[in-house]
Each structure stands twice: as structure tokens, then as C-alpha cells.
N, C-alpha and C. Protein backbone atom coordinates (compact mmCIF):
# COMPACT_ATOMS: atom_id res chain seq x y z
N UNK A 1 -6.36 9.00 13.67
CA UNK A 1 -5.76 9.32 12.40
C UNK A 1 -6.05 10.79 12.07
N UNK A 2 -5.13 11.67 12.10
CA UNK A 2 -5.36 13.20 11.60
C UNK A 2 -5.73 12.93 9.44
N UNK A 3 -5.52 14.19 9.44
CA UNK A 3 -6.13 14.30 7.67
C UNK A 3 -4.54 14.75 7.80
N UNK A 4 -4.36 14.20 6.19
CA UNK A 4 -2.80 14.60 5.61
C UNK A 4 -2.80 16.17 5.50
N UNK A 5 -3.79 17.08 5.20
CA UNK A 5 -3.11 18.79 5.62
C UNK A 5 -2.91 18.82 6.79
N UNK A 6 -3.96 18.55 7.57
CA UNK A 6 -3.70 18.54 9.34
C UNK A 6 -1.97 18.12 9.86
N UNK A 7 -1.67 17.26 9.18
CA UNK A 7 0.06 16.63 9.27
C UNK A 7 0.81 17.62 8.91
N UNK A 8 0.72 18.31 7.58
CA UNK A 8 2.03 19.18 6.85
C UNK A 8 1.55 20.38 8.17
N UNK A 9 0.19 20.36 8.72
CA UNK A 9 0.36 21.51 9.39
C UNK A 9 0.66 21.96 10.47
N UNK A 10 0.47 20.61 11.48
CA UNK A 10 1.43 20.30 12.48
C UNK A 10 2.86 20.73 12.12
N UNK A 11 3.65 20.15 10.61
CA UNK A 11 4.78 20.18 10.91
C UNK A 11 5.76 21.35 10.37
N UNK A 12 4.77 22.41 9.71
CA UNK A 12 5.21 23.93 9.58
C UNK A 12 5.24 24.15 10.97
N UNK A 13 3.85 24.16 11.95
CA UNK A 13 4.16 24.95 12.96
C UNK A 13 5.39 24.06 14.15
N UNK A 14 5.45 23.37 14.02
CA UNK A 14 6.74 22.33 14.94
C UNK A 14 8.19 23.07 14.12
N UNK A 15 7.86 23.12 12.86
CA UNK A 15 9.63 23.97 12.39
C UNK A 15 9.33 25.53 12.86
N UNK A 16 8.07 26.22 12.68
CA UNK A 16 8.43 27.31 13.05
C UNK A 16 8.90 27.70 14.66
N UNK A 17 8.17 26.27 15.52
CA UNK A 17 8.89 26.72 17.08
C UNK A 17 9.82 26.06 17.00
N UNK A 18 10.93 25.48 16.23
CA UNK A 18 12.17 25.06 15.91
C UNK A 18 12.76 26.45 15.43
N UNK A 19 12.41 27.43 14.82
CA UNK A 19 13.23 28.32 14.18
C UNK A 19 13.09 29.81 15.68
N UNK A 20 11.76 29.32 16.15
CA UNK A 20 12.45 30.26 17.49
C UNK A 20 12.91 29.52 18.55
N UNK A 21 13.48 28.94 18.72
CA UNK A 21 13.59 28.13 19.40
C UNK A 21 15.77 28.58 19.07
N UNK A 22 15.33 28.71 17.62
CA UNK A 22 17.21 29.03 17.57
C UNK A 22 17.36 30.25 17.45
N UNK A 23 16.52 31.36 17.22
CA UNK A 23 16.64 32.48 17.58
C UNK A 23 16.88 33.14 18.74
N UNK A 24 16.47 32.00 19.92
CA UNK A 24 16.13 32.30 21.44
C UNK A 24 17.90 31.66 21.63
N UNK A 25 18.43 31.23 20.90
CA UNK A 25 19.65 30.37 21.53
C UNK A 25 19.69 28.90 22.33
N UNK A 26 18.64 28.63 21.50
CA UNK A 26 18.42 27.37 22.75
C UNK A 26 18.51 25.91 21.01
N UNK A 27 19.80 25.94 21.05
CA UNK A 27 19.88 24.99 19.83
C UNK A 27 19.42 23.64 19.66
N UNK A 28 19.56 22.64 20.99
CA UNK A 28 19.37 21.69 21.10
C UNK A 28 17.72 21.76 21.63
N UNK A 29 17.08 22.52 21.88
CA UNK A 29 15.42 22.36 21.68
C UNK A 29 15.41 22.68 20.02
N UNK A 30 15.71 23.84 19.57
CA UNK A 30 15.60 23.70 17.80
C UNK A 30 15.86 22.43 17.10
N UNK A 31 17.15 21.89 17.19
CA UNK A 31 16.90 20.83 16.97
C UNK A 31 16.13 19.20 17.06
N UNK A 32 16.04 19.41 18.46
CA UNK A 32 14.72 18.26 18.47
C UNK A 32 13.43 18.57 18.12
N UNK A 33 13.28 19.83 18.14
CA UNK A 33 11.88 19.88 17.64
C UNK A 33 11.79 19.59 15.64
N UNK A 34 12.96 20.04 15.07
CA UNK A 34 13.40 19.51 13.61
C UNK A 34 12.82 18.04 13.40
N UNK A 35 13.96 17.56 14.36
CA UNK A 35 13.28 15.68 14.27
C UNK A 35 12.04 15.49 14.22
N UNK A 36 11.50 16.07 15.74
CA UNK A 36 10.12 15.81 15.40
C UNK A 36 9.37 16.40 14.59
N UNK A 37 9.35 17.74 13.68
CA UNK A 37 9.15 18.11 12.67
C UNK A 37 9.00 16.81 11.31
N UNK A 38 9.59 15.91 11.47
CA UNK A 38 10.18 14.73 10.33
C UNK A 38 9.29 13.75 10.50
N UNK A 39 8.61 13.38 11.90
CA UNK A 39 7.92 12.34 12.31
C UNK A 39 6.62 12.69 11.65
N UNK A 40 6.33 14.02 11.46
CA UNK A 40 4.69 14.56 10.86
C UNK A 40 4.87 14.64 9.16
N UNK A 41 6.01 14.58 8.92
CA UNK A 41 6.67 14.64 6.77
C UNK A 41 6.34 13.23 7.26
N UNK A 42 7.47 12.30 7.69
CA UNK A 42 7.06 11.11 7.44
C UNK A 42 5.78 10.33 7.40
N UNK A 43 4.57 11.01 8.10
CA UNK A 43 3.65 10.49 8.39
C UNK A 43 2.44 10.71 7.13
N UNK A 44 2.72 11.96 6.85
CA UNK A 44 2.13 12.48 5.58
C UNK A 44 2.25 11.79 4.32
N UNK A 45 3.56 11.08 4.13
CA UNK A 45 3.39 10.18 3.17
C UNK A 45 3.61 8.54 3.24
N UNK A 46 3.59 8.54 4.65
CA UNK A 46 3.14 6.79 5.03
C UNK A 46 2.18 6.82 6.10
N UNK A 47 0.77 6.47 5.74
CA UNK A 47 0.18 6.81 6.62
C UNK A 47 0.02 5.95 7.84
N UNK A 48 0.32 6.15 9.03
CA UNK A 48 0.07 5.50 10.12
C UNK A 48 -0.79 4.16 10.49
N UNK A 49 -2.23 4.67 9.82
CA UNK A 49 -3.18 3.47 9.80
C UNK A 49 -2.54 1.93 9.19
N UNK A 50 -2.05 2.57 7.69
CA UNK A 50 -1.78 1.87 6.54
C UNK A 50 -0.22 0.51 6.97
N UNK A 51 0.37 1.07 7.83
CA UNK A 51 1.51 0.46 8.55
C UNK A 51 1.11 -0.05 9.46
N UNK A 52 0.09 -0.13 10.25
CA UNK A 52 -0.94 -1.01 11.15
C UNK A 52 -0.96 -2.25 10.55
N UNK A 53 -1.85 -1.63 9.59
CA UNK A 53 -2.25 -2.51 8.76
C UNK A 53 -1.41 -3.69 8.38
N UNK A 54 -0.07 -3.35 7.64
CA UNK A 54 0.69 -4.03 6.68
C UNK A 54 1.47 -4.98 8.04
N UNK A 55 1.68 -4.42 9.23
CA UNK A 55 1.87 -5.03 10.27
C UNK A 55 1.09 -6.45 10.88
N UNK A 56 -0.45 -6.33 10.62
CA UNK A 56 -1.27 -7.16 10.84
C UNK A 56 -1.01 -8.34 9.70
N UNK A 57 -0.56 -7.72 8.44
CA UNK A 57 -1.07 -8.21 7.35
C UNK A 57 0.10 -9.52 7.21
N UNK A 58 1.36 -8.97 7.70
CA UNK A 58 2.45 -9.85 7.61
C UNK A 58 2.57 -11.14 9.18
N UNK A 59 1.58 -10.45 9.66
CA UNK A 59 1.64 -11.65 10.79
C UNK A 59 0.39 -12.62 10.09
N UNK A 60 -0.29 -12.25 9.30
CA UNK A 60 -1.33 -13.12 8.56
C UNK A 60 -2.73 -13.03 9.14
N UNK A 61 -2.91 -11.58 10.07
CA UNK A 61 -3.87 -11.79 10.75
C UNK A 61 -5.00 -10.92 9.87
N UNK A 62 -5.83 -11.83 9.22
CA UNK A 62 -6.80 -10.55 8.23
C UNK A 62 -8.01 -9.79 9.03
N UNK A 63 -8.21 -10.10 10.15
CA UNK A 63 -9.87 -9.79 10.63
C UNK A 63 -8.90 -8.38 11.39
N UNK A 64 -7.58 -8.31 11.76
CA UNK A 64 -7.19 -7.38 12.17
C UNK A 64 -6.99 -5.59 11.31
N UNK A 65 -6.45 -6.54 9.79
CA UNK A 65 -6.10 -5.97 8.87
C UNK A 65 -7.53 -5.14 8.42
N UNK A 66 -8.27 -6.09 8.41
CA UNK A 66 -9.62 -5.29 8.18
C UNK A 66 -10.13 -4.27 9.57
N UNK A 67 -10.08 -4.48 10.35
CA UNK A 67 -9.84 -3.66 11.55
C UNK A 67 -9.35 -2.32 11.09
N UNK A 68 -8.40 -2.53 11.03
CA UNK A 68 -7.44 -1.50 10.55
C UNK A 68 -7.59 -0.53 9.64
N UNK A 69 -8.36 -1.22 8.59
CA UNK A 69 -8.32 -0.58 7.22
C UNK A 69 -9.92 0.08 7.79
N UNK A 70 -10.78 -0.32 8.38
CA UNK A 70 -12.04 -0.06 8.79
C UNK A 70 -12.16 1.45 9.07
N UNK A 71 -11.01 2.03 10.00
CA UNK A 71 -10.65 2.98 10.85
C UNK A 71 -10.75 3.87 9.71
N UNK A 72 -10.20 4.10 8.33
CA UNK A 72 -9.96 5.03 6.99
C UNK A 72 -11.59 5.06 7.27
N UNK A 73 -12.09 6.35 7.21
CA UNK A 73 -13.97 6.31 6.49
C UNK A 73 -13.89 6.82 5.21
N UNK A 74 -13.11 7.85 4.77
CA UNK A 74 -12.79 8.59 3.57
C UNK A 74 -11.59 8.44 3.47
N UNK A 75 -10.99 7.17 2.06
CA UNK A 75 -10.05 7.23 1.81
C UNK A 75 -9.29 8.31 1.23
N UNK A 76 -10.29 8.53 0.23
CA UNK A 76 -10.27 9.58 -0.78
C UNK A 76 -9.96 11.12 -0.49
N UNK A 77 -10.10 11.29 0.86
CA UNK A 77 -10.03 12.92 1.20
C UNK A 77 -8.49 12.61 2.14
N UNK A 78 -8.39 11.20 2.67
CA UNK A 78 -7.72 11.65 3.78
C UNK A 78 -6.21 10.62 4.05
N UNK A 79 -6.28 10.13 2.59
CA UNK A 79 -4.97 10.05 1.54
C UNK A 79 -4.28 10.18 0.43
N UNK A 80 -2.91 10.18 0.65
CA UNK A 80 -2.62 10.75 -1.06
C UNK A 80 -3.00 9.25 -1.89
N UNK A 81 -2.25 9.69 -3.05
CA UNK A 81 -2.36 9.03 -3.65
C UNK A 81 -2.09 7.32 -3.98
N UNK A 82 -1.04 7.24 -3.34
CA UNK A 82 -0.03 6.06 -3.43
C UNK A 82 -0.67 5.39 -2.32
N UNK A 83 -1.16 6.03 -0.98
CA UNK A 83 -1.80 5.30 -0.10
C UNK A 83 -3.19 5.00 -0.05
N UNK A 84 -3.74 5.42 -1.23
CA UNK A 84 -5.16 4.74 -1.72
C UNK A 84 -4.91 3.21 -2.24
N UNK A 85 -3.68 3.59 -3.37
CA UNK A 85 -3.09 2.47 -3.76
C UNK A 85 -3.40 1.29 -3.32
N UNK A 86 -2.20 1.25 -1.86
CA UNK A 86 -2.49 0.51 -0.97
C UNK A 86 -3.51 0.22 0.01
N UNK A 87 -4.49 1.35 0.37
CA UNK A 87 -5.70 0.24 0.79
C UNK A 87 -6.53 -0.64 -0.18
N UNK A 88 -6.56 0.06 -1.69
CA UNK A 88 -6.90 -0.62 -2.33
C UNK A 88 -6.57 -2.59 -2.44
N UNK A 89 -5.12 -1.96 -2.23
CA UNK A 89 -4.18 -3.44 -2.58
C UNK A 89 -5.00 -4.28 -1.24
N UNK A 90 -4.58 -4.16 -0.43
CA UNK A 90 -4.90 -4.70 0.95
C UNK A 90 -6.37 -5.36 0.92
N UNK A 91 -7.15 -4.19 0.59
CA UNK A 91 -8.64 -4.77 0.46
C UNK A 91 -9.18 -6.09 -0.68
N UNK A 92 -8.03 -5.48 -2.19
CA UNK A 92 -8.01 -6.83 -2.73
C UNK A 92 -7.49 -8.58 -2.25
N UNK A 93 -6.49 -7.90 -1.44
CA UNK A 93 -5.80 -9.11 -0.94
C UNK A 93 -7.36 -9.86 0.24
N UNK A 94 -7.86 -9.09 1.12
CA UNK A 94 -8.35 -9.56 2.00
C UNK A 94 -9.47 -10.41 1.11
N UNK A 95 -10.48 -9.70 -0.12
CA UNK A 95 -12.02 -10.35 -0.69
C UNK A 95 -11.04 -11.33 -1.39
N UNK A 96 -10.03 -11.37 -2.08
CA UNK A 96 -9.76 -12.57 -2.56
C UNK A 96 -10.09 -13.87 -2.08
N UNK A 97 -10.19 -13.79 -1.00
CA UNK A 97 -10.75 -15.33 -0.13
C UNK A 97 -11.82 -15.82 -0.12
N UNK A 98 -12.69 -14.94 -0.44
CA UNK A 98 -14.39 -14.92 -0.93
C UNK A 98 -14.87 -14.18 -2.09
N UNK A 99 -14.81 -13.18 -2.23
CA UNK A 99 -15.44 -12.58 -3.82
C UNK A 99 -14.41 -12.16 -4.97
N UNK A 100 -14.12 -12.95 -5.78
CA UNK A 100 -13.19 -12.65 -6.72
C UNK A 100 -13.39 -11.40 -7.70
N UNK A 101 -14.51 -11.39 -7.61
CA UNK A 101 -15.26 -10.38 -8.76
C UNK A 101 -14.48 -9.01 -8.22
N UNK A 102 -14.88 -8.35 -6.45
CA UNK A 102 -14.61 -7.81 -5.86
C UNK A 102 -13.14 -7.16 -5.60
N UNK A 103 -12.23 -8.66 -5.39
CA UNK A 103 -11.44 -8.37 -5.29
C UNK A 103 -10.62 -8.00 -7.11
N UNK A 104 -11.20 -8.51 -8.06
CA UNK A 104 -10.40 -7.75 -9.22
C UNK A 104 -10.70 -6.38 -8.70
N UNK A 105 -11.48 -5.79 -8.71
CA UNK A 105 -11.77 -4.27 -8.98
C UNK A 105 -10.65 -3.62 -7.98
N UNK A 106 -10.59 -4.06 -6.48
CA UNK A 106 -10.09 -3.94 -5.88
C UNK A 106 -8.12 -3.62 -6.57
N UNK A 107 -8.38 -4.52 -7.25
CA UNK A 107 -6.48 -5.02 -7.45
C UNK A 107 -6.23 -3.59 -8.39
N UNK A 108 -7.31 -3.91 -9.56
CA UNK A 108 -7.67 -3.30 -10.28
C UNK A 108 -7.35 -1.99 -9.90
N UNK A 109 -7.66 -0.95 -9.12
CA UNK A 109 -8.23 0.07 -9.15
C UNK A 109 -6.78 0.66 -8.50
N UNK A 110 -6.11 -0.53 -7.32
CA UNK A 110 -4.99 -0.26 -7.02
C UNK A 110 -3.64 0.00 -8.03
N UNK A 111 -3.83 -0.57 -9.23
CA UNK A 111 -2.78 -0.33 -9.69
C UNK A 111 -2.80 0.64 -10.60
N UNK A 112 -4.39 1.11 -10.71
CA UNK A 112 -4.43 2.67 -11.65
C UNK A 112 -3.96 3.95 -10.72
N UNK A 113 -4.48 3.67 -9.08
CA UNK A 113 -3.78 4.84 -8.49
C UNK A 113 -2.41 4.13 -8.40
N UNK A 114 -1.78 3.43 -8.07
CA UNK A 114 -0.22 3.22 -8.04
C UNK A 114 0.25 2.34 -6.76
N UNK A 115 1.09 2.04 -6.70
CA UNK A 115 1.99 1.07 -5.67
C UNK A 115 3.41 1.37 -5.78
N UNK A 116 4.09 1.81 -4.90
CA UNK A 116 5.06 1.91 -4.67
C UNK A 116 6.54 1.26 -4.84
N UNK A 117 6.27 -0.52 -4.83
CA UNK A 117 7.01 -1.14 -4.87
C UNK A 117 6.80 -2.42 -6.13
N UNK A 118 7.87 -2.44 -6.70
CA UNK A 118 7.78 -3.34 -7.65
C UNK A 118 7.59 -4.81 -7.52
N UNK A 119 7.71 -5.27 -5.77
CA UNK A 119 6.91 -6.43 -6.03
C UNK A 119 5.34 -6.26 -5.41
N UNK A 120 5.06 -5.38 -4.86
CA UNK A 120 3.91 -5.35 -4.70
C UNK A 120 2.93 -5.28 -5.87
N UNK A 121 3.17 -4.41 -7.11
CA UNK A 121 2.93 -4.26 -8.58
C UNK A 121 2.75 -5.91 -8.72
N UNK A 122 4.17 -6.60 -8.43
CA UNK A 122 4.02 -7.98 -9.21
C UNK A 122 2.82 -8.89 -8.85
N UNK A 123 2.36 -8.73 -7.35
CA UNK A 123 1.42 -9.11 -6.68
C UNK A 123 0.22 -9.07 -6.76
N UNK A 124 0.13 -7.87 -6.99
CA UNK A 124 -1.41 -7.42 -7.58
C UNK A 124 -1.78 -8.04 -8.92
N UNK A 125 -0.58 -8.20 -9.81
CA UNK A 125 -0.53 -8.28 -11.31
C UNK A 125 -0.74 -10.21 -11.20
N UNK A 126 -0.11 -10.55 -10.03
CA UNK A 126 -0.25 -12.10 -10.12
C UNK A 126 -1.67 -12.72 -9.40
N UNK A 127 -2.12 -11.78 -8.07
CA UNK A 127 -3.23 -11.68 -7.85
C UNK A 127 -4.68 -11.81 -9.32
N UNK A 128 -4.09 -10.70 -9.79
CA UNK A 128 -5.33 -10.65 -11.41
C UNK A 128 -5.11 -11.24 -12.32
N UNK A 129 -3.71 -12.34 -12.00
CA UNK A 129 -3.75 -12.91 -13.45
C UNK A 129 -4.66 -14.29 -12.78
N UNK A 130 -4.58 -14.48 -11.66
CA UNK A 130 -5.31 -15.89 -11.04
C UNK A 130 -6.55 -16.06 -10.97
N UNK A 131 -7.21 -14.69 -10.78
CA UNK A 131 -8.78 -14.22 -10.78
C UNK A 131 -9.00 -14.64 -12.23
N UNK A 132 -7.70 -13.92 -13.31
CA UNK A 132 -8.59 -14.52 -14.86
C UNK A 132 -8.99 -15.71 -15.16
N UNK A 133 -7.27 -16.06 -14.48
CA UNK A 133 -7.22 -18.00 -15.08
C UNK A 133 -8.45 -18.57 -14.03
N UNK A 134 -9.22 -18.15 -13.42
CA UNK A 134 -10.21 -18.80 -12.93
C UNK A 134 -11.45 -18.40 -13.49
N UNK A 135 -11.55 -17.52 -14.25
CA UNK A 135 -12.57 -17.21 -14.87
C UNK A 135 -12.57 -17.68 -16.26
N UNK A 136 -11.50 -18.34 -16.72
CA UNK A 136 -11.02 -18.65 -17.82
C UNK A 136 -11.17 -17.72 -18.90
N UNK A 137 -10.13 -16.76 -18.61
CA UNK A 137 -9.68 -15.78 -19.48
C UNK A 137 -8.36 -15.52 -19.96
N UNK A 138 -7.89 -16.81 -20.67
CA UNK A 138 -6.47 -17.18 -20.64
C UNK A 138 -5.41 -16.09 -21.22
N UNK A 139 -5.79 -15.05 -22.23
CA UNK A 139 -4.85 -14.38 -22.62
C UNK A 139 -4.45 -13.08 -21.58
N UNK A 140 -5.45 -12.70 -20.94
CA UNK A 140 -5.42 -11.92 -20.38
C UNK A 140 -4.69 -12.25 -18.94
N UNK A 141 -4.37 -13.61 -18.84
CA UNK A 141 -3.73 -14.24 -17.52
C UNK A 141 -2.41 -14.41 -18.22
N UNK A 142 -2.22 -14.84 -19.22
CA UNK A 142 -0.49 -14.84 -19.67
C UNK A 142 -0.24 -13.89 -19.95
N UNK A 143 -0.81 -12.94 -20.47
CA UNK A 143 -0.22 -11.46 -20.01
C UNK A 143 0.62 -10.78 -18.64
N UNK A 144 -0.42 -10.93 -17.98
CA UNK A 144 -0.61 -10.07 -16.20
C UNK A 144 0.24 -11.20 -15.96
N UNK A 145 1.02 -12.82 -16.05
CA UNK A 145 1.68 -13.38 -15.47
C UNK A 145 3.26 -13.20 -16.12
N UNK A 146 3.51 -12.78 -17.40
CA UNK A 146 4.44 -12.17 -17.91
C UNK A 146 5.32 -11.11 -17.11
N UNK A 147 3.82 -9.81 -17.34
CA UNK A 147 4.47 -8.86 -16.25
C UNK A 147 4.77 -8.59 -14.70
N UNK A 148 4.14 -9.55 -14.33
CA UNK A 148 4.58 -9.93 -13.36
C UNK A 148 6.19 -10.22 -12.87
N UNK A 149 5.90 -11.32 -13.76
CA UNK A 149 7.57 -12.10 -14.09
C UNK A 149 8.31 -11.07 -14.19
N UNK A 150 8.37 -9.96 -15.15
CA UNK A 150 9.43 -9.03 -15.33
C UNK A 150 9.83 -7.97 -14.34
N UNK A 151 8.12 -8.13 -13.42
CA UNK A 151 8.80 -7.20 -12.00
C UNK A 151 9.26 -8.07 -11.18
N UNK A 152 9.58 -9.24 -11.05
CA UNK A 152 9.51 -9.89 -10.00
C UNK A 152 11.05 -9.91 -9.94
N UNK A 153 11.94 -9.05 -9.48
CA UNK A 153 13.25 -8.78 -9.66
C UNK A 153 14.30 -9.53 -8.65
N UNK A 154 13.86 -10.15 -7.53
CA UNK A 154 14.63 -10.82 -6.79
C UNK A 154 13.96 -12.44 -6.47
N UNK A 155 13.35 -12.59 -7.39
CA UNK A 155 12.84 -13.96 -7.87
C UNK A 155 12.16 -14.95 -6.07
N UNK A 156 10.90 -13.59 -5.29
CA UNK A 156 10.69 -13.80 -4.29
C UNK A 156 9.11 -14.44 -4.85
N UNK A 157 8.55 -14.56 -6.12
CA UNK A 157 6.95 -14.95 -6.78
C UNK A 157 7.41 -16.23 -7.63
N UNK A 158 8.33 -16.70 -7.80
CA UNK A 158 8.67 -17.33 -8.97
C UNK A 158 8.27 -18.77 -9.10
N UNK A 159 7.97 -19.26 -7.77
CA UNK A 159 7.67 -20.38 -7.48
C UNK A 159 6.13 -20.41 -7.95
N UNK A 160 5.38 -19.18 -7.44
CA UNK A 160 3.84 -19.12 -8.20
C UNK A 160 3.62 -18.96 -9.43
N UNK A 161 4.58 -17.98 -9.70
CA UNK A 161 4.56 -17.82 -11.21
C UNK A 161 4.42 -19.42 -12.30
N UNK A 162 5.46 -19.88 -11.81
CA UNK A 162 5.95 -21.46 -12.44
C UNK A 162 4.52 -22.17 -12.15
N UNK A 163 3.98 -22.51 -11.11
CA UNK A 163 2.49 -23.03 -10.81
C UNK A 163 1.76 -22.47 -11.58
N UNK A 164 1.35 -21.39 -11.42
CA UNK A 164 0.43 -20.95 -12.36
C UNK A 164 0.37 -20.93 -13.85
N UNK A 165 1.77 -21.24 -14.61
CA UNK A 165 1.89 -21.41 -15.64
C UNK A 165 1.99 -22.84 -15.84
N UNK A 166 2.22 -23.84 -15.05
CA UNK A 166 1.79 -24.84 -15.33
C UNK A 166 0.48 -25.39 -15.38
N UNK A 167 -0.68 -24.74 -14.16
CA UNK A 167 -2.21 -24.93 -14.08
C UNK A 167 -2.94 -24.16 -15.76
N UNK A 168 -2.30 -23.29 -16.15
CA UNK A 168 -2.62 -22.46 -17.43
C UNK A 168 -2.99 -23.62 -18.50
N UNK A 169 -1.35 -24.60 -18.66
CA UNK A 169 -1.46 -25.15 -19.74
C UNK A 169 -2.69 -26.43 -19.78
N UNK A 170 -3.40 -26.54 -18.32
CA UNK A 170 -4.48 -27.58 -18.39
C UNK A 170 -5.40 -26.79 -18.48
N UNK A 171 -5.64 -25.23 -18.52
CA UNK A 171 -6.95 -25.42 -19.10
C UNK A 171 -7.30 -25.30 -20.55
């Protein structure tokens, strides 16, 4: 895993031997080197590890996912923002299975730096409303299951949502 300046800086110097590259007349090396110029932007703001990861994560394999996420030593220096987000998210998803406490902070912390996608938002938000209702902190769970609901825009949570608002009304 390079550091995200290390990336933008790869991919100044990949456009600048793209720009002699068309000075020399040789267009079709300028241009592929452009493309690959795009592979080091793209990488800068999805980070490589983090798509490992989400790869592992959707085959359901967590000891991998943690693998994965292991590899980051400094999140903090050596992602932006949005991809703290998401290890955050990830890491909540994984302690959820054992430390709830943990994994709030986790969810938590992910959605003050940010998430990208509005059902992932819903996830996290349905993630912490379940941690409450198990701690029995009911207002604060029909809240976070509300907003949830309102991101949940292609009605892919709705089935949990409905569960969980039915387990609500027994406690």
C-alpha cells in the first residue's frame, strides 16, 4: 500500500511522461500513459486495501477482512477522509459479533468522518440503533431506526427495519 501523496505523485509524474511523450510525437504512448495516469487518481480516492477488504467482506469472510484491514498501520496519515470512514465502518461491522461497546464507537466514529453511500449510512445507523435497543436505550434506537428508514431508498434494510421495530415494541 503506497501513502495517498505518494499516489497523486506517481500520477503528476506518469502525466508529465504523457505530455513528453506527445511532444516527442509518439501519441499513442501519451495516451496510455494518461490511462494509466487515472489508475493512481483512482486509487487515491479508493483505496486499494479498502476494496480488498469490501471484497472479503461480501463473500462473508471476516478473519480475511480483518486481514486486510490489519495491513492499514496508520489510518490516519495514510487515508483521506471518507476512507477512514470506511475502515471505521468495517471494523464496526467485524466487533459487532463480540464487543458491542466497541463496535458503537466504531460505527460511531464512522459516521462523524463520513460514508459515501446512503445505504451504507443506513447500516451503520441500523447497526447503532440495535447496539441501543440492546442496551435498552429505546429513544435513541427509534430515532437511528427512523433515519435509517429514510435512507434506506431502494427498500434493500426494510425487512430489518420492520424486525427491529417489532422487537422494540417488547421491550
Amino acid at each position: 500500500m503506497f501513502n495517498k501523496n505518494f499516489k497523486l505523485i506517481l500520477a503528476a509524474i506518469v502525466i508529465g511522461l504523457a505530455v513528453w511523450q506527445f511532444t516527442e510525437g509518439a501519441i499513442g504512448n501519451g495516451i496510455f500513459l494518461i490511462l494509466i495516469s487515472f489508475v493512481f487518481i483512482f486509487l487515491y480516492f479508493r483505496n486499494e486495501i479498502i476494496l480488498l477488504a469490501f471484497l472479503r467482506m461480501r463473500k462473508q469472510d471476516m478473519q480475511g477482512v480483518q486481514k486486510w484491514l490489519s495491513k492499514i498501520k496508520n489510518p490516519e496519515a495514510a487515508l483521506i477522509t471518507k476512507q477512514q470512514g470506511y475502515y471505521n465502518y468495517m471494523h464496526g461491522i467485524i466487533t459487532s459479533q463480540t464487543n458491542l461497546t466497541q463496535a458503537e464507537k466504531y460505527f460511531k466514529k464512522a459516521l462523524k468522518l463520513g460514508l459515501t453511500m446512503d445505504y451504507d449510512i443506513a447500516m451503520a445507523k441500523l447497526s447503532l440503533a440495535g447496539i441501543s435497543m440492546q442496551k435498552r436505550r429505546k429513544r435513541e434506537a427509534t430515532t437511528l431506526l427512523n433515519e435509517a428508514k429514510k435512507l434506506d431508498k431502494h427498500n434493500m434494510l426494510t425487512d430489518q427495519i420492520k424486525m427491529m421495530q417489532q422487537q422494540m415494541k417488547k421491550i
